[in-house]
Every structure is written in structure tokens, then in C-alpha cells.
C-alpha atoms as a PDB file:
ATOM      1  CA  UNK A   1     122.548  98.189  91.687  1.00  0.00           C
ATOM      2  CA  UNK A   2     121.782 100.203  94.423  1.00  0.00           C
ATOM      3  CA  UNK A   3     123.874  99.384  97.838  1.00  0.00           C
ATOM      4  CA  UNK A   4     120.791  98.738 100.052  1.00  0.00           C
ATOM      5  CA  UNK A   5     119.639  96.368  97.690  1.00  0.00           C
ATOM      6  CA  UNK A   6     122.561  94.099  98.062  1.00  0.00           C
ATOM      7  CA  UNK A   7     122.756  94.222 101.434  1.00  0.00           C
ATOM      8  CA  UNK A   8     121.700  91.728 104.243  1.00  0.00           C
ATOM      9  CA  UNK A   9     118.889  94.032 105.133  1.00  0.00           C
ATOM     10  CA  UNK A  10     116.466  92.968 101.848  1.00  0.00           C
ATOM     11  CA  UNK A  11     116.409  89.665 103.519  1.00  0.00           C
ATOM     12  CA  UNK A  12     114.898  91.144 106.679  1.00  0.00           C
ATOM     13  CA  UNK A  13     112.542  93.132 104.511  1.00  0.00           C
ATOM     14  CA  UNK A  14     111.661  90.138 102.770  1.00  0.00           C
ATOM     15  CA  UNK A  15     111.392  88.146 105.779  1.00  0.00           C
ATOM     16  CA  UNK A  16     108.897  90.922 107.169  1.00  0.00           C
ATOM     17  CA  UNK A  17     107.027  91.005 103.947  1.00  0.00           C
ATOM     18  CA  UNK A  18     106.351  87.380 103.644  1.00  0.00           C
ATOM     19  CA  UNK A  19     105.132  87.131 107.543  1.00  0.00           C
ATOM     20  CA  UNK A  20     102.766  90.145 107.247  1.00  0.00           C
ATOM     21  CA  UNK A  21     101.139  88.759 104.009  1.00  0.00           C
ATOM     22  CA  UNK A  22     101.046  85.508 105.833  1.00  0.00           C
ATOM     23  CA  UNK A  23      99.393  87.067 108.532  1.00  0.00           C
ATOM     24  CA  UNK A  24      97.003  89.241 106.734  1.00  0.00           C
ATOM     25  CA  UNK A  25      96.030  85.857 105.109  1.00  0.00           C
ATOM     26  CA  UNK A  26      94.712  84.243 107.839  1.00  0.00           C
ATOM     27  CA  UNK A  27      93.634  87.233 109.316  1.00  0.00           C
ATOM     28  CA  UNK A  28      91.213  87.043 106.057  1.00  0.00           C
ATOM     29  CA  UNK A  29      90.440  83.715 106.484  1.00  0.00           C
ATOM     30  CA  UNK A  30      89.706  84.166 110.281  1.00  0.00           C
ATOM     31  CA  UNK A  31      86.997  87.378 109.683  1.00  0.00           C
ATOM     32  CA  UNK A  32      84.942  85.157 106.746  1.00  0.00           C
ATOM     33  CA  UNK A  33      84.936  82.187 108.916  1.00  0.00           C
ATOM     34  CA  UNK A  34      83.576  84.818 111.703  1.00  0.00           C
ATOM     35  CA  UNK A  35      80.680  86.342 109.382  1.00  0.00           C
ATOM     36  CA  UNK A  36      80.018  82.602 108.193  1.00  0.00           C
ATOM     37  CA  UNK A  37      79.439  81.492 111.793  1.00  0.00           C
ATOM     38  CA  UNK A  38      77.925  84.495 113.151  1.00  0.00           C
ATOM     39  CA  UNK A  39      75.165  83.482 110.471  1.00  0.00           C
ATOM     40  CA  UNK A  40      74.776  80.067 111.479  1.00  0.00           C
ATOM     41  CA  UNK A  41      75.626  79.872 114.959  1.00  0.00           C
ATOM     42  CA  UNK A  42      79.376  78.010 114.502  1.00  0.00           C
ATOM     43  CA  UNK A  43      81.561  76.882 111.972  1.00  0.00           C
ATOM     44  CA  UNK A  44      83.413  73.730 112.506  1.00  0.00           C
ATOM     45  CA  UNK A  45      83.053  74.119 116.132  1.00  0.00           C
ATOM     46  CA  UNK A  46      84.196  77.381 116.341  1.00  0.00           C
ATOM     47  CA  UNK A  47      82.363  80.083 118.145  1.00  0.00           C
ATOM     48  CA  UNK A  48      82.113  83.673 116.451  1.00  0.00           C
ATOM     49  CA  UNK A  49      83.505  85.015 119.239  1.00  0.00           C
ATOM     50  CA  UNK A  50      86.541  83.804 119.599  1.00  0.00           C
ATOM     51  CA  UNK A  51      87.130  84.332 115.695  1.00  0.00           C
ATOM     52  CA  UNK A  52      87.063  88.304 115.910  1.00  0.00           C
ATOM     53  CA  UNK A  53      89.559  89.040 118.428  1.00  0.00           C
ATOM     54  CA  UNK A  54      91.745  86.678 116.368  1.00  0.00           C
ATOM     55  CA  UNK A  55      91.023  88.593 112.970  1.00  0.00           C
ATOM     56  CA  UNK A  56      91.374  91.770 114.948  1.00  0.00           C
ATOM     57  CA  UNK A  57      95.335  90.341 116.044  1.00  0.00           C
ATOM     58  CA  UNK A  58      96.715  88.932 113.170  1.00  0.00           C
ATOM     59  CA  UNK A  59      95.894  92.413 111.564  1.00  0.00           C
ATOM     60  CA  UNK A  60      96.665  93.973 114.665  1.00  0.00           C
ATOM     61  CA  UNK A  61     100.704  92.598 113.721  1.00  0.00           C
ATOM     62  CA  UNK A  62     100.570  92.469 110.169  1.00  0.00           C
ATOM     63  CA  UNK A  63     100.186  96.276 109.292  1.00  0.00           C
ATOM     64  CA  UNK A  64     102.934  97.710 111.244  1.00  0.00           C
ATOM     65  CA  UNK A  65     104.884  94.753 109.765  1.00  0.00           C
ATOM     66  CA  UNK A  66     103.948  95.827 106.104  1.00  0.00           C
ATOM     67  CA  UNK A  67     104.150  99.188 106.640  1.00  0.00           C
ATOM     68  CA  UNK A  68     107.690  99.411 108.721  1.00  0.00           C
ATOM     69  CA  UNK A  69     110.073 101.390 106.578  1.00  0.00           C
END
């Protein structure tokens, strides 16, 4: 096997792999609760516009996360 695969570094690649599909998650999950409430006003309280910038962040982190070499 090849040496960089046994090396400490796949558990930082790992470790950035799992957080930036984490994030991208709930990046997801924050833009269809923002479409949801921009059509009916709110959504459990939540204001539309307080939901985009959040999307907009988590995916703001997540891609140069996922994308790092």
C-alpha cells in the first residue's frame, strides 16, 4: 500500500471529509427550510432571513474543506 495511505495524514483527510459533508448537510437542510419559509412567512419560528446567510456559511466552509488537496 501506498505510504501516504498509511500515514497519520488519512486521518486528517478523513477528519476534513466527514466535517465538510457534515456541513454541506445542514447547509442543505438550512436553504429548504429557507425556500419553505420564504413561502409561508416562517418555519418553526424561524425567519427566512436569518436562514440564508446561514446556508450561504456552512457552504461558505464546507467547499474549501472538500476540495483542500
Amino acid at each position: 500500500m501506498n505510504e501516504l495511505m498509511t500515514s497519520s495524514d488519512i486521518a486528517i483527510h478523513v477528519t476534513a471529509a466527514v466535517a465538510a459533508g457534515g456541513a454541506f448537510t445542514l447547509g442543505v437542510i438550512a436553504s429548504a427550510l429557507f425556500l419553505r419559509a420564504e413561502a409561508r412567512g416562517t418555519v418553526h419560528g424561524l425567519r427566512p432571513g436569518r436562514l440564508d446567510p446561514l446556508a450561504r456559511r456552512l457552504h461558505t466552509f464546507a467547499f474549501p474543506v472538500w476540495t483542500s488537496p
